[in-house]
Protein backbone atom coordinates (compact mmCIF):
# COMPACT_ATOMS: atom_id res chain seq x y z
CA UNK A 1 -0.79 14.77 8.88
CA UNK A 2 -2.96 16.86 11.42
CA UNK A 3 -5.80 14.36 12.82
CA UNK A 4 -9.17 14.62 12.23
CA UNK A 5 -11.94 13.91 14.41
CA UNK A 6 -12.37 10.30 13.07
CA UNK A 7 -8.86 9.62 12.89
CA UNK A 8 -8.87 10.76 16.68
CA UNK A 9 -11.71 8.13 17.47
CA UNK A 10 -9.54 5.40 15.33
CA UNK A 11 -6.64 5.75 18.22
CA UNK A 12 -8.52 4.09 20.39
CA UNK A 13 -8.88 0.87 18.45
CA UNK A 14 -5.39 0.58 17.91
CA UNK A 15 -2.61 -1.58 19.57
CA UNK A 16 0.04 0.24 21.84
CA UNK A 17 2.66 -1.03 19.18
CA UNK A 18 0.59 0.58 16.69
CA UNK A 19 0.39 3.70 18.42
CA UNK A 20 4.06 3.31 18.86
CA UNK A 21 4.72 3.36 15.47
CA UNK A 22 2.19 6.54 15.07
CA UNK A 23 3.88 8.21 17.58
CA UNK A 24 7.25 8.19 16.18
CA UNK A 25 5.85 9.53 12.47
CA UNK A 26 4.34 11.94 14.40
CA UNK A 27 7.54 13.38 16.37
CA UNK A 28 9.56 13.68 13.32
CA UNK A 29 7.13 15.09 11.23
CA UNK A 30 6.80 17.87 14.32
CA UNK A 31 10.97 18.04 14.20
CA UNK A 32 10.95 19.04 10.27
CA UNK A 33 8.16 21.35 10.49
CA UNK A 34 10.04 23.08 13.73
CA UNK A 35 13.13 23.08 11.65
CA UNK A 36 11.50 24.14 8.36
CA UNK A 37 10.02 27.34 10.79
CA UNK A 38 13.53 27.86 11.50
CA UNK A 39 14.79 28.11 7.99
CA UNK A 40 11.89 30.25 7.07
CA UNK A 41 10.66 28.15 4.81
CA UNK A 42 7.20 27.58 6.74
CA UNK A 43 4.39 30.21 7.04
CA UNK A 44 1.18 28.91 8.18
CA UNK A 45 2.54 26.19 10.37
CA UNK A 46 0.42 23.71 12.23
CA UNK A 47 3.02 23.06 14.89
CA UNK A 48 0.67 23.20 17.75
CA UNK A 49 -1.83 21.05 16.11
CA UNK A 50 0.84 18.84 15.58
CA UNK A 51 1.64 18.94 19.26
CA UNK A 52 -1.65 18.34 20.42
CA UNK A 53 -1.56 15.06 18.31
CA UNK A 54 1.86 13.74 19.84
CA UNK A 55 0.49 14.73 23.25
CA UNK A 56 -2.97 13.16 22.64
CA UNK A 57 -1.22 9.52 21.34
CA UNK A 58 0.94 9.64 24.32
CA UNK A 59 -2.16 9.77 26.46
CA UNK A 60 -3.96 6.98 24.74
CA UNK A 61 -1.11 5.01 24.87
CA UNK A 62 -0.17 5.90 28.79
CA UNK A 63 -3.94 4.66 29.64
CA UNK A 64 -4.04 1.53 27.80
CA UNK A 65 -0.75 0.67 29.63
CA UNK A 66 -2.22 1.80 32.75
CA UNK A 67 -5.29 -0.33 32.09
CA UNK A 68 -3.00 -3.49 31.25
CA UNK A 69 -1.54 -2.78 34.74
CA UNK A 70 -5.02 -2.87 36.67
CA UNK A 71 -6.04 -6.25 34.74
CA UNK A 72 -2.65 -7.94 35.81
C-alpha cells in the first residue's frame, strides 16, 4: 500500500488515533517486505517508498501533537 498523492493529502484530515492505527499497518507491511527481500522472494521492492510513508505519518502525527500542546 504505497500512498498516493491524494491519500497523502487525506493524512491530514485524520485523527492521531487514526493515524495510529495507519502507522502500525504500515510498519509491518515494511517488516514483511524487508523479510520477503531477505528470502529472495522480492524483486522490485518498494521498501523506500514504504519508508517514506512510515516517516511521513510519523511527522503528521508528531505536529498535530505538537499543535495540541501549543493550544493547551
Amino acid at each position: 500500500m504505497i500512498m498516493k498523492t491524494n491519500d497523502i493529502k487525506e493524512l491530514h484530515n485524520k485523527t492521531i488515533a487514526e493515524l495510529k492505527i495507519q502507522l502500525d499497518e504500515l510498519l509491518v507491511l515494511l517488516a514483511k517486505s524487508r523479510l520477503e527481500k531477505r528470502a529472495g522472494k522480492l524483486k522490485n521492492t518498494h521498501i523506500a517508498l514504504l519508508a517514506d510513508d512510515v516517516a511521513r505519518v510519523k511527522t503528521i502525527i508528531k505536529n498535530k501533537e505538537l499543535a495540541l500542546q501549543v493550544e493547551k
